[in-house]
Structures are given as C-alpha cells and as structure tokens.
C-alpha atoms as a PDB file:
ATOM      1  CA  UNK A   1     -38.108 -44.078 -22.075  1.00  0.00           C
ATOM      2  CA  UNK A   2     -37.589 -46.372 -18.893  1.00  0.00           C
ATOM      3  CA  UNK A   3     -33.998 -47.700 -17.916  1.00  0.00           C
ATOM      4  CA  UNK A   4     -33.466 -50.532 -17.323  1.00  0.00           C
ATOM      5  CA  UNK A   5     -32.400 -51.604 -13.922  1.00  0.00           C
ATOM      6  CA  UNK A   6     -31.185 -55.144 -13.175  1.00  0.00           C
ATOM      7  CA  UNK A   7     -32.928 -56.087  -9.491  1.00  0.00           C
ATOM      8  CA  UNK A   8     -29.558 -56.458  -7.980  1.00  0.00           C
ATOM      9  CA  UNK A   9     -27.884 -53.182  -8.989  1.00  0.00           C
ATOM     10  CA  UNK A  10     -31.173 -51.415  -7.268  1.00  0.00           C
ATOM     11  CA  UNK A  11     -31.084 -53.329  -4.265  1.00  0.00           C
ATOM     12  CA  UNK A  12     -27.058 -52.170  -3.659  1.00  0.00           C
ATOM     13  CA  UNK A  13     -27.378 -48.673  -4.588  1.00  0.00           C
ATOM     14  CA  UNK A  14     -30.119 -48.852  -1.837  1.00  0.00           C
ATOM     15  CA  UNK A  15     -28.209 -50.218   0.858  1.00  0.00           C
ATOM     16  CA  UNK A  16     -25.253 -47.867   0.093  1.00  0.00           C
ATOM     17  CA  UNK A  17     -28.095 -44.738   0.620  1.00  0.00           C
ATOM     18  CA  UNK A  18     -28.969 -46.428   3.209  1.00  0.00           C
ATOM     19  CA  UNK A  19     -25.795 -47.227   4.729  1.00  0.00           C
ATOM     20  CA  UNK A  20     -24.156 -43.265   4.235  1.00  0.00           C
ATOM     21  CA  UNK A  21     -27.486 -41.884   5.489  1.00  0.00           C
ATOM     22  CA  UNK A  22     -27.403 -43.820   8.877  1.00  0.00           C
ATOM     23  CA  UNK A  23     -23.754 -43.390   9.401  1.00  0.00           C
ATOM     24  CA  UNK A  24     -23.996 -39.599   8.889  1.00  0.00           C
ATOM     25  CA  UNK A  25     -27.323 -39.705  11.314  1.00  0.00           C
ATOM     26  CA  UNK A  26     -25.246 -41.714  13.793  1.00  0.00           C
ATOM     27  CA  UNK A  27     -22.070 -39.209  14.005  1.00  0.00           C
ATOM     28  CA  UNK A  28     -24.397 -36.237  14.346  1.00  0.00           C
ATOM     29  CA  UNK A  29     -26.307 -37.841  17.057  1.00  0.00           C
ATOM     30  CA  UNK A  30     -23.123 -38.501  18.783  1.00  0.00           C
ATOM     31  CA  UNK A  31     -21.823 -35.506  18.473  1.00  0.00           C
ATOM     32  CA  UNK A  32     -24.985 -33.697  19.901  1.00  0.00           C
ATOM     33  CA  UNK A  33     -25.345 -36.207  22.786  1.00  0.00           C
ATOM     34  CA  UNK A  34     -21.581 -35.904  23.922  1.00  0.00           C
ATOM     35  CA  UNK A  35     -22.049 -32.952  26.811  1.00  0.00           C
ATOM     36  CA  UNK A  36     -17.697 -33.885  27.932  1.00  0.00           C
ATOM     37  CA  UNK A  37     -15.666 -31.477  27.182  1.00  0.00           C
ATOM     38  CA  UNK A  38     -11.641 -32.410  27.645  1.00  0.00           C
ATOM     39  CA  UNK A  39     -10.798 -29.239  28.280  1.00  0.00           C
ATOM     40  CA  UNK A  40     -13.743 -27.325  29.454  1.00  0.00           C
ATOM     41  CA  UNK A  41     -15.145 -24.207  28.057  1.00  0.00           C
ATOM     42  CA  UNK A  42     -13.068 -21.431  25.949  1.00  0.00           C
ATOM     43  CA  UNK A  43     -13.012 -17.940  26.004  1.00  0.00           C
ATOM     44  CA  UNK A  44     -15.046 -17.393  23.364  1.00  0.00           C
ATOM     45  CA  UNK A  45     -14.515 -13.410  23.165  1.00  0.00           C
ATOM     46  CA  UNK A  46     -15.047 -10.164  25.055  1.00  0.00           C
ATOM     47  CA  UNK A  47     -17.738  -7.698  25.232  1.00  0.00           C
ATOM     48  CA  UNK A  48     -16.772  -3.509  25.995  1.00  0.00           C
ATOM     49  CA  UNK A  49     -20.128  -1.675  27.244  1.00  0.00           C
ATOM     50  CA  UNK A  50     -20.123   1.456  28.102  1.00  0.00           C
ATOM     51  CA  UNK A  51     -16.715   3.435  26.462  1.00  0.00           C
ATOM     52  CA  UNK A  52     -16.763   6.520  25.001  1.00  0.00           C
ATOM     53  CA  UNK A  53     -13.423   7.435  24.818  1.00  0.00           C
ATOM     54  CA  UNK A  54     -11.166   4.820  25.470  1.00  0.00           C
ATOM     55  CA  UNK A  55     -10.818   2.532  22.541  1.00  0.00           C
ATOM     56  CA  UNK A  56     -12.163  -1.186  22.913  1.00  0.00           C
ATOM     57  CA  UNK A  57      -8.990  -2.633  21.737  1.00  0.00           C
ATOM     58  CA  UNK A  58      -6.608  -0.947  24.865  1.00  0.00           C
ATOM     59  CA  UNK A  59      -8.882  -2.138  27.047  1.00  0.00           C
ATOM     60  CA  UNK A  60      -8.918  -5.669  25.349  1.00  0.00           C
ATOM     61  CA  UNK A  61      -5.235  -5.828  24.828  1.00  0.00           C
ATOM     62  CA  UNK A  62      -5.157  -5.270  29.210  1.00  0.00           C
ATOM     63  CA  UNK A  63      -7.857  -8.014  29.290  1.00  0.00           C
ATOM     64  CA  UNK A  64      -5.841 -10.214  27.040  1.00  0.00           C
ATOM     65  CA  UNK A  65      -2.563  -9.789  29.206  1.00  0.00           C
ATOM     66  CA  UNK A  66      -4.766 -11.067  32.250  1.00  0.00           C
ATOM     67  CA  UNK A  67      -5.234 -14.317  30.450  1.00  0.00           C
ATOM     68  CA  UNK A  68      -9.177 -13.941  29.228  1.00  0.00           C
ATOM     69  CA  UNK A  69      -7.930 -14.419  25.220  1.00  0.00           C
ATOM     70  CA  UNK A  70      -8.204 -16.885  22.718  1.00  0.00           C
ATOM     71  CA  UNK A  71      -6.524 -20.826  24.009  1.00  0.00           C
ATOM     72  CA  UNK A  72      -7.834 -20.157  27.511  1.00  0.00           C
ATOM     73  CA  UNK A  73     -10.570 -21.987  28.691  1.00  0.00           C
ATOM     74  CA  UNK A  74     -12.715 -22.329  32.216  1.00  0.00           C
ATOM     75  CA  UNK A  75     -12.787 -25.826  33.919  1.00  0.00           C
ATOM     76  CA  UNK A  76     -14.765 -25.976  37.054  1.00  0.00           C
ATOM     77  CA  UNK A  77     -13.812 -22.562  38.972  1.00  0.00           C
ATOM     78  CA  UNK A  78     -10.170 -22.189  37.397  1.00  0.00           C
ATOM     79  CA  UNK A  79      -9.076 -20.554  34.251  1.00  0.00           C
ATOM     80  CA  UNK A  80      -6.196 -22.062  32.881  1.00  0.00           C
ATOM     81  CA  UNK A  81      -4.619 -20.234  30.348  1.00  0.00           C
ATOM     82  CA  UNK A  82      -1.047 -20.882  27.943  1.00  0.00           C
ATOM     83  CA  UNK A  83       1.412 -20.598  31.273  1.00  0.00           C
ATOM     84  CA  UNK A  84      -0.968 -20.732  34.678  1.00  0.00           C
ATOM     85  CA  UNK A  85      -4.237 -21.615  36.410  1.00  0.00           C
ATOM     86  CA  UNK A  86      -5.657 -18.920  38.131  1.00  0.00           C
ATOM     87  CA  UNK A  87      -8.601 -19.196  40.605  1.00  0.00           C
ATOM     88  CA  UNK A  88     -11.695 -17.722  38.798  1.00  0.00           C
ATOM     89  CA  UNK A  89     -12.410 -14.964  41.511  1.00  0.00           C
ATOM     90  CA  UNK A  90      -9.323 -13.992  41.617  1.00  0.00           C
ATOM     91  CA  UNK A  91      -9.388 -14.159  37.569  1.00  0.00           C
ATOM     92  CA  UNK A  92     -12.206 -11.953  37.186  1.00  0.00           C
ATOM     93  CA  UNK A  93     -10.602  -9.438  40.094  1.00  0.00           C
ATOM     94  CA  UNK A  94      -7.235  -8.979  37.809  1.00  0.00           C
ATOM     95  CA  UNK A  95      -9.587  -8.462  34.746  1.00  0.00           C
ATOM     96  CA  UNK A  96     -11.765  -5.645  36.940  1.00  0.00           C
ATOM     97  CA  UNK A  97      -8.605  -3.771  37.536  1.00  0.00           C
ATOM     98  CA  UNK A  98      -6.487  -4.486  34.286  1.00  0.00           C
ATOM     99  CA  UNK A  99     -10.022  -3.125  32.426  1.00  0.00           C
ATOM    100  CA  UNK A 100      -9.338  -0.136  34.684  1.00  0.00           C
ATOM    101  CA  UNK A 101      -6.144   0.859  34.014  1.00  0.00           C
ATOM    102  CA  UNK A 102      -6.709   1.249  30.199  1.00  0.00           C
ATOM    103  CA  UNK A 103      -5.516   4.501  29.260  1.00  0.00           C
ATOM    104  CA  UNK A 104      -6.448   6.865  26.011  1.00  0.00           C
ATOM    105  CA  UNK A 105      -3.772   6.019  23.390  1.00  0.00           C
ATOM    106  CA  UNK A 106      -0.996   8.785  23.647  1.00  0.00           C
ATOM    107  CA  UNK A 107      -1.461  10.154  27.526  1.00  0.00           C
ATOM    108  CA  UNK A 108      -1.463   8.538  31.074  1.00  0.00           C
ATOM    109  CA  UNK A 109      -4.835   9.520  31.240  1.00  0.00           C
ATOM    110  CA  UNK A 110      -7.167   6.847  32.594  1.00  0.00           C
ATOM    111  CA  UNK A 111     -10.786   8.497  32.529  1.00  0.00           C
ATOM    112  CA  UNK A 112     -12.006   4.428  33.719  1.00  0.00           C
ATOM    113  CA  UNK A 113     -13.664   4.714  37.175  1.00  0.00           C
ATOM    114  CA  UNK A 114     -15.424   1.563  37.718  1.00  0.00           C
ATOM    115  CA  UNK A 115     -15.664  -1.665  35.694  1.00  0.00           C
ATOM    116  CA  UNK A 116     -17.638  -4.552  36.058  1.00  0.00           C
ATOM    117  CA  UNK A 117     -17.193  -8.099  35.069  1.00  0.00           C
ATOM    118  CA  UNK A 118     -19.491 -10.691  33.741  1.00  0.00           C
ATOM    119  CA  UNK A 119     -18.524 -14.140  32.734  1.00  0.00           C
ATOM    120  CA  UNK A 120     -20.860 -16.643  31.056  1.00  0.00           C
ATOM    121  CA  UNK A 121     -19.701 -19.929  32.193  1.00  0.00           C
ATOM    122  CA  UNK A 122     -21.869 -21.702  29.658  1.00  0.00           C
ATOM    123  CA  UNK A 123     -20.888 -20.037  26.660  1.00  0.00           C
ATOM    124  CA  UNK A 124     -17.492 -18.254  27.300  1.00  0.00           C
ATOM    125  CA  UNK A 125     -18.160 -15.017  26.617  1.00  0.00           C
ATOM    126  CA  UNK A 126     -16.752 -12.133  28.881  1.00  0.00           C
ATOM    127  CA  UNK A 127     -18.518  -8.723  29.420  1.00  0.00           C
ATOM    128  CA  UNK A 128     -16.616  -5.595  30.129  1.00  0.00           C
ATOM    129  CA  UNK A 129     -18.962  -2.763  31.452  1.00  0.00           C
ATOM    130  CA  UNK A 130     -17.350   0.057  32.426  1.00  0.00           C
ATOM    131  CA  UNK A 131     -17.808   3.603  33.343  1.00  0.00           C
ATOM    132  CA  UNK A 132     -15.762   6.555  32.004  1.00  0.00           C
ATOM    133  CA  UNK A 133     -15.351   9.799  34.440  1.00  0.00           C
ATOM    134  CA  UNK A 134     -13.365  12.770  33.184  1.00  0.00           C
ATOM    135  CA  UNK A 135     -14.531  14.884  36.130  1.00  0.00           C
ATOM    136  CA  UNK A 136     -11.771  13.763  38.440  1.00  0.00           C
ATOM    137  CA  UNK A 137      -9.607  12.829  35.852  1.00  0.00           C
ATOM    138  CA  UNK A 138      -5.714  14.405  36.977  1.00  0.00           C
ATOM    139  CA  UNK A 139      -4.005  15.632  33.611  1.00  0.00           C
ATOM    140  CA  UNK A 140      -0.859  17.231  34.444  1.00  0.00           C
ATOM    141  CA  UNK A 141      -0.923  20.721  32.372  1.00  0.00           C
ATOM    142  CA  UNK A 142       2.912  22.465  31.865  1.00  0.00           C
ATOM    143  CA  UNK A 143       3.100  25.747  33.168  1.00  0.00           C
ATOM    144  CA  UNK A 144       4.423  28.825  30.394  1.00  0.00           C
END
C-alpha cells in the first residue's frame, strides 16, 4: 500500500516546493511593495452622470478628442497624452467645455448647460456630471 520513497528523491522534491513557493512569494511581494510608476497613472475610463438625452458616447467621443482616453496618463499636475502635455487645470477646463458642446446625434442642438469635472488622481477615473436644459435650448424651426 505504501510507496516507496528513496530519502534523497523526498528531500529534492522538497526543496523544489520549496524553492517555486518562495520565488512566487518573492515576485508578489515585489510587485505589491513597488509604489513607482514610470509613467504615472492612466486614464482608466470615464464616468457620464446626469444625461438624459444626449447619448454617453457623443459626449465621450468630445472627451476623448480632449485627450482623457485610453494611452494617456497623469504625472504630477500634467496629462500627457499620444501628441502633447497639457497642464491639468487647463486639461480638465477643455474637458468642461468639450463635455458641453455634445450635441443630440442628428441636430445642432446642445441641450448641455453646465458640466462638471472630477478627476481621481489615484485611480484614473474621470467623472462627467452634467446638466441637460431644454428650456433655453434655440432650435431653429422653418417657416411654411
């Protein structure tokens, strides 16, 4: 019923657990204990609160064009993006008013009144809230 072991062959299979199982612990450790970055912290997405009407993606495709998309990243108070650095103020600013100018697919109609803009320098993740107002909306109506 028992196998039989030779002494030897025991003691190496133990050191190679041993050996994997400390190596593994070591990278994981490392990994968790390295807080450098090289090249800061990505946009990890964008957040739309508060649309009714205008669809999340046109107002993420004008967020996008201001460079808050997937390969930019944050480092210190810059975003640098594929083609420029941009001051993060002045970031954030382009984003308030890019948000705003999202119109409804089909018409020039931007119902957008106010946006404001969030971004969580720890994780990367950029919130949209904006406000829709159809009362003073202009919609140019043709005459018959």
């Amino acid at each position: 019923m028992f196998i039989k072991v030779r002494r030897d062959t025991l003691i190496i299979l133990m050191l190679a657990f041993i050996l994997i199982t400390s190596g593994r612990l070591m990278s994981y450790m490392s990994y968790a204990s390295s807080t450098e970055t090289t090249q800061g912290i990505p946009i990890a997405g964008v957040i739309i609160k508060g649309n009714d009407i205008v669809p999340t993606d046109s107002i993420k495709a004008n967020i996008n064009n201001v460079g808050f998309r997937t390969g930019s990243y944050i480092q210190g108070d810059t975003l640098i993006t594929s083609k420029r650095k941009v001051p993060m103020n002045e970031a954030l600013e382009n984003a308030r008013k890019a948000a705003m100018l999202s119109t409804i697919p089909g018409t020039s109609v931007t119902p957008l009144k106010a946006a404001d803009i969030k971004l969580d320098r720890q994780t990367g993740i950029l919130t949209v809230t904006v406000i829709e107002d159809f009362s003073a909306v202009e919609v140019n109506q043709t005459k018959r």
